[in-house]
C-alpha atoms as a PDB file:
ATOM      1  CA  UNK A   1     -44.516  88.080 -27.899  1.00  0.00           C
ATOM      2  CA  UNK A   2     -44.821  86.144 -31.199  1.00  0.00           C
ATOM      3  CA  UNK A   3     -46.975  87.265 -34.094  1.00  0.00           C
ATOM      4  CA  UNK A   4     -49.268  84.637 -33.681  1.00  0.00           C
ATOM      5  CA  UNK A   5     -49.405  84.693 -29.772  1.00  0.00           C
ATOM      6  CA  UNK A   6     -50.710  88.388 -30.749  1.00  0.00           C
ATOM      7  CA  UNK A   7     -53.010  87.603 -33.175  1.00  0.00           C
ATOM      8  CA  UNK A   8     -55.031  85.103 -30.566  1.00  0.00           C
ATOM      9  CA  UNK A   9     -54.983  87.201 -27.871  1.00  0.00           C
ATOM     10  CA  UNK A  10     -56.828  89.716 -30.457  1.00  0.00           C
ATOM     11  CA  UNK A  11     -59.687  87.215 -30.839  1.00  0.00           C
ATOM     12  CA  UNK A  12     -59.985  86.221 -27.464  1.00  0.00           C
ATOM     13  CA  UNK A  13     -59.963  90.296 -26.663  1.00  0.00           C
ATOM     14  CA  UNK A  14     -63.165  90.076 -24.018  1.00  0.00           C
ATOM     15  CA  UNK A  15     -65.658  87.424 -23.240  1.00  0.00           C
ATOM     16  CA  UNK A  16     -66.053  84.697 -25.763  1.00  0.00           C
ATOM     17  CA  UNK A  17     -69.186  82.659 -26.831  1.00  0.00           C
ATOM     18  CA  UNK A  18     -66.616  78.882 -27.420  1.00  0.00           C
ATOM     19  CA  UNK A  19     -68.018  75.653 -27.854  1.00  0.00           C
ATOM     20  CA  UNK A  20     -66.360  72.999 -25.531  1.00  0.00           C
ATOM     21  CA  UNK A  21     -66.047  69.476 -26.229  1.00  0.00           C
ATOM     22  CA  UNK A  22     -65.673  67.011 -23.303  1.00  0.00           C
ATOM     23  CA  UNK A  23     -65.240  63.214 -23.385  1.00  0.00           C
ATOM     24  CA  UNK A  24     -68.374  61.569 -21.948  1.00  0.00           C
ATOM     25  CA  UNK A  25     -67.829  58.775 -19.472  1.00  0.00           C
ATOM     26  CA  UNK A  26     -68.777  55.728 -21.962  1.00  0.00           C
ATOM     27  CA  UNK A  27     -65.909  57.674 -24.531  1.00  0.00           C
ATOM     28  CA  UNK A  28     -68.392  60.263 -26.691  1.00  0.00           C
ATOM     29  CA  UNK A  29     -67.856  63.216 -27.555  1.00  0.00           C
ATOM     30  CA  UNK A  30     -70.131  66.167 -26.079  1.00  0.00           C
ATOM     31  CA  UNK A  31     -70.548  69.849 -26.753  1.00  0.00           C
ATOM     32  CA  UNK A  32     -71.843  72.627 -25.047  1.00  0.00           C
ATOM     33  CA  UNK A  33     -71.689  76.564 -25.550  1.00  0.00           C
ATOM     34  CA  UNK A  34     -69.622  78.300 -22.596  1.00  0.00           C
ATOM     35  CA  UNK A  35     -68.716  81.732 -22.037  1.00  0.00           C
ATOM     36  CA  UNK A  36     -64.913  81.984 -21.423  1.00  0.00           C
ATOM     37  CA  UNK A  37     -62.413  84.418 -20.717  1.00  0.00           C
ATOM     38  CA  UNK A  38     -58.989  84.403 -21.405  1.00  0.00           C
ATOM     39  CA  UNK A  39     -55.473  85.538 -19.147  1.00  0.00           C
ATOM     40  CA  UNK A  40     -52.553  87.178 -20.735  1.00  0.00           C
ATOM     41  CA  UNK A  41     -51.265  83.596 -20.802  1.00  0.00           C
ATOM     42  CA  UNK A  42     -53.986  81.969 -23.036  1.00  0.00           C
ATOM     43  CA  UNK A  43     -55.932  79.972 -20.175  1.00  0.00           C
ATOM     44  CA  UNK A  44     -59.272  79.987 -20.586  1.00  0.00           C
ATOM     45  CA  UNK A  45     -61.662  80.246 -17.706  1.00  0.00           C
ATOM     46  CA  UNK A  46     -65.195  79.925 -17.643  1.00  0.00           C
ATOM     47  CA  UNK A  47     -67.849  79.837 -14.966  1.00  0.00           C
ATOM     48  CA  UNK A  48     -69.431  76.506 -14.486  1.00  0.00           C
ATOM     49  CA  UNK A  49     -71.932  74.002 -11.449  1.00  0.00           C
ATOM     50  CA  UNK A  50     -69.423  71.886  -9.316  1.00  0.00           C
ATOM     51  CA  UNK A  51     -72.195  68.750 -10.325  1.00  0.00           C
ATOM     52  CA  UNK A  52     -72.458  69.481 -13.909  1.00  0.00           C
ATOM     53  CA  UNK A  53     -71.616  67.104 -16.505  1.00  0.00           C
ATOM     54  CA  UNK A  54     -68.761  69.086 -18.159  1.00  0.00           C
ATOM     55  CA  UNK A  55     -67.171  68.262 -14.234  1.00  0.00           C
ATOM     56  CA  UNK A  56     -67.570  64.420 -14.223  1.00  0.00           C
ATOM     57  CA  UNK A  57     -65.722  64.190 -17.664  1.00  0.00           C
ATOM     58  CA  UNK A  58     -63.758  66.486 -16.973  1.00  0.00           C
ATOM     59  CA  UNK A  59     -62.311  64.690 -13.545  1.00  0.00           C
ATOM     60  CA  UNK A  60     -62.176  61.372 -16.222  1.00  0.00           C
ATOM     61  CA  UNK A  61     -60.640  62.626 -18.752  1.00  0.00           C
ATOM     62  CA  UNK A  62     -59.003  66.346 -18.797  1.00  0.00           C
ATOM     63  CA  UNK A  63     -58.577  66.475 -22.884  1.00  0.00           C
ATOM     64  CA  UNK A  64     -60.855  69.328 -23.355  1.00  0.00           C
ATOM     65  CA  UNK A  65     -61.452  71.030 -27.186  1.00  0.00           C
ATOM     66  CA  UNK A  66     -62.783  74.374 -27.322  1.00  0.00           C
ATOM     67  CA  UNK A  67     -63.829  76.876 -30.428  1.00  0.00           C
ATOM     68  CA  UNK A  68     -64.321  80.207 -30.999  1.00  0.00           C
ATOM     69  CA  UNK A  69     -63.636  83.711 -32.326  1.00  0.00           C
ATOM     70  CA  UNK A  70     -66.944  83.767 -34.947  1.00  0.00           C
ATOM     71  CA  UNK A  71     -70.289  85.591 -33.564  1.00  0.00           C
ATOM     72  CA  UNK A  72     -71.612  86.447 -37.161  1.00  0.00           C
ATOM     73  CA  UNK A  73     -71.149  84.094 -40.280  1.00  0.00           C
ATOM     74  CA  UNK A  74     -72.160  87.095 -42.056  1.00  0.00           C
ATOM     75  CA  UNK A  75     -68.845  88.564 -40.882  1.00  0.00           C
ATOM     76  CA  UNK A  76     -66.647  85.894 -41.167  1.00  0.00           C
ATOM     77  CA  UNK A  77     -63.193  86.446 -38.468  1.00  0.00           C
ATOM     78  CA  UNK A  78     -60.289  84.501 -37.725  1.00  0.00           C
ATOM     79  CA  UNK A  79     -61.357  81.772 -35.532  1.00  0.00           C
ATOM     80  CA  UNK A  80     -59.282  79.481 -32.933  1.00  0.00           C
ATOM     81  CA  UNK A  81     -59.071  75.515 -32.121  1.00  0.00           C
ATOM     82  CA  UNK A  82     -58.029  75.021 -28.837  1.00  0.00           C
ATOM     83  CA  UNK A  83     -56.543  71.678 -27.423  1.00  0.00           C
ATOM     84  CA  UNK A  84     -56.663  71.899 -24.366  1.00  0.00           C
ATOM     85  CA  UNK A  85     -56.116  70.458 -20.045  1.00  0.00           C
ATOM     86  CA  UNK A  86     -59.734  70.901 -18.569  1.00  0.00           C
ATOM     87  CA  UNK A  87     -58.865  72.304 -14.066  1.00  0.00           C
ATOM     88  CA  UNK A  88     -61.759  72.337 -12.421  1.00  0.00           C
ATOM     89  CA  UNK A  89     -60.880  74.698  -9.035  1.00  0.00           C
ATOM     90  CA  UNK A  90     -62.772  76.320  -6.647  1.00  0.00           C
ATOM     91  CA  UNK A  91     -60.215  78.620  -5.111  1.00  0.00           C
ATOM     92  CA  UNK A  92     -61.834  81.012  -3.067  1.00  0.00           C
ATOM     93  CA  UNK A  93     -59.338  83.832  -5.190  1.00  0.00           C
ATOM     94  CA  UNK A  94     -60.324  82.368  -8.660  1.00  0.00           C
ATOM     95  CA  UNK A  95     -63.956  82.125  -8.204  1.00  0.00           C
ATOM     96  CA  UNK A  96     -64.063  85.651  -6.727  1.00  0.00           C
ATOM     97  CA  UNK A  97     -61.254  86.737 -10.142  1.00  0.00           C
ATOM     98  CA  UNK A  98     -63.860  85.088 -12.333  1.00  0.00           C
ATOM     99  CA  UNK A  99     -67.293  86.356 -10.848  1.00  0.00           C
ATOM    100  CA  UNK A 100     -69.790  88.990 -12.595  1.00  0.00           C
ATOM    101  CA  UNK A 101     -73.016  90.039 -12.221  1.00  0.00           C
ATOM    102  CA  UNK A 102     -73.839  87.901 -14.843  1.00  0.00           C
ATOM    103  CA  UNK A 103     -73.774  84.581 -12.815  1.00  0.00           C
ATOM    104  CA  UNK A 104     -76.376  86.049 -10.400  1.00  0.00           C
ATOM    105  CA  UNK A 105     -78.992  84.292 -12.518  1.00  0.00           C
ATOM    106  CA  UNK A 106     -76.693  81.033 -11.728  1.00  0.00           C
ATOM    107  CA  UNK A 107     -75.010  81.565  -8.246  1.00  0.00           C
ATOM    108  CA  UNK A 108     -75.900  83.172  -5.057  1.00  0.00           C
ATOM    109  CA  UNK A 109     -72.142  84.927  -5.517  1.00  0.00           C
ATOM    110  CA  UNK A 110     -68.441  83.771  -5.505  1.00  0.00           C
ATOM    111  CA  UNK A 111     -69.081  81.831  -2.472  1.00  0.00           C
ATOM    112  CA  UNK A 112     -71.870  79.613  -3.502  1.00  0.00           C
ATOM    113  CA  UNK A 113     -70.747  76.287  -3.218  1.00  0.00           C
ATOM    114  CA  UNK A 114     -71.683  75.158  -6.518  1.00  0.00           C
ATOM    115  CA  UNK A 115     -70.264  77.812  -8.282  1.00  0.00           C
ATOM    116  CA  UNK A 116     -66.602  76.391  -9.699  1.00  0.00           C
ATOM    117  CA  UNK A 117     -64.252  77.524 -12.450  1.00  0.00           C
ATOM    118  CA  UNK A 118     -63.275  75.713 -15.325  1.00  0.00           C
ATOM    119  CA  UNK A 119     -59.608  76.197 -16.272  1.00  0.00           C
ATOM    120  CA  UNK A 120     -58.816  74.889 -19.556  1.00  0.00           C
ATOM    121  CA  UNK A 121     -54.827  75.205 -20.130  1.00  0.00           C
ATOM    122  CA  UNK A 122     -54.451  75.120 -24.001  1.00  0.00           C
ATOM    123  CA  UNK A 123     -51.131  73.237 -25.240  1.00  0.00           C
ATOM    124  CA  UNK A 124     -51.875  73.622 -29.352  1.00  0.00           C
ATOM    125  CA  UNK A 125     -54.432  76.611 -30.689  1.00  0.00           C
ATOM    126  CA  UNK A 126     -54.755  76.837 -34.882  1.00  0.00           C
ATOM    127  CA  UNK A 127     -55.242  80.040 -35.998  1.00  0.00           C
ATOM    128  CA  UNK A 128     -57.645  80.191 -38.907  1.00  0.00           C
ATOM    129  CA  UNK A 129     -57.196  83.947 -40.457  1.00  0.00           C
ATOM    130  CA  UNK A 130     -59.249  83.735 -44.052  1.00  0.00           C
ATOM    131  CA  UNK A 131     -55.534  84.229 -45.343  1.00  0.00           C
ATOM    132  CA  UNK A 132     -55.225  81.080 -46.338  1.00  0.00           C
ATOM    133  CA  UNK A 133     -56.455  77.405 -46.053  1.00  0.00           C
ATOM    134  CA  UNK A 134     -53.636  76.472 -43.624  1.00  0.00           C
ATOM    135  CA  UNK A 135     -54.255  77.573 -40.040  1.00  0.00           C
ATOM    136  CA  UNK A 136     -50.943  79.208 -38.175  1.00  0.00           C
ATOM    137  CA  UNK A 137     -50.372  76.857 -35.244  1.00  0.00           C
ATOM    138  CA  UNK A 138     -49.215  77.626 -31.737  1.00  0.00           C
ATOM    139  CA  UNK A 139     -48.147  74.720 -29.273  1.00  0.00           C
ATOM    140  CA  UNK A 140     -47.279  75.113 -25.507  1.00  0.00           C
END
């Protein structure tokens, strides 16, 4: 594993608080906070409603742009861009992989048909350490 493969799976060590960017449907930009959580192979996943906005631009346009890594700006921590390939799937296996109690507030349980997971497949992260004004990049 390469140093900086490493050093993002360090921040994205447990559930993240990421802001995701889709492209609307009339070509804007729109964010949203999401709660993702990452595989040993950097994919993101987060819980999300099969009918939600984030879907319909999603199934127009998959370029999805996600950031995270800072809770605190009083403790300022290396933070990641992610360019990304927005999957939606609702694979019985990955909505059951993905559920937590948490998404009882949401979802009747993995099964609920509204529940889906958002897979977004990064292919370029910049890692912004505090080291120095030029993020490390990693591409897919």
């Amino acid at each position: 594993m390469s140093d900086i493969t490493a050093k993002i799976k360090e921040v994205l060590n447990g559930p993240q608080l990421a802001s995701l960017a889709t492209i609307t449907e009339d070509g804007k930009p729109w964010v949203r906070y999401v709660m993702v959580f990452a595989d040993d192979d950097l994919t993101l996943r987060t819980a999300t409603f099969l009918g939600s906005k984030k879907v319909s631009h999603i199934k127009k346009n998959a370029d999805v742009h996600l950031t995270c890594g800072v809770s605190s700006l009083q403790e300022m921590k290396p933070y990641l861009q992610i360019q990304a390939r927005g999957e939606i799937s609702t694979d019985p296996e990955e909505k059951k992989a993905l559920w937590n109690d948490g998404l009882k507030t949401y979802f009747s349980g993995p099964d609920d048909p509204n529940f889906a997971v958002l897979k977004s497949v990064p292919y370029r992260i910049e890692l912004q350490d505090m080291t120095s004004m030029e993020p490390k990049v990693w591409e897919r």
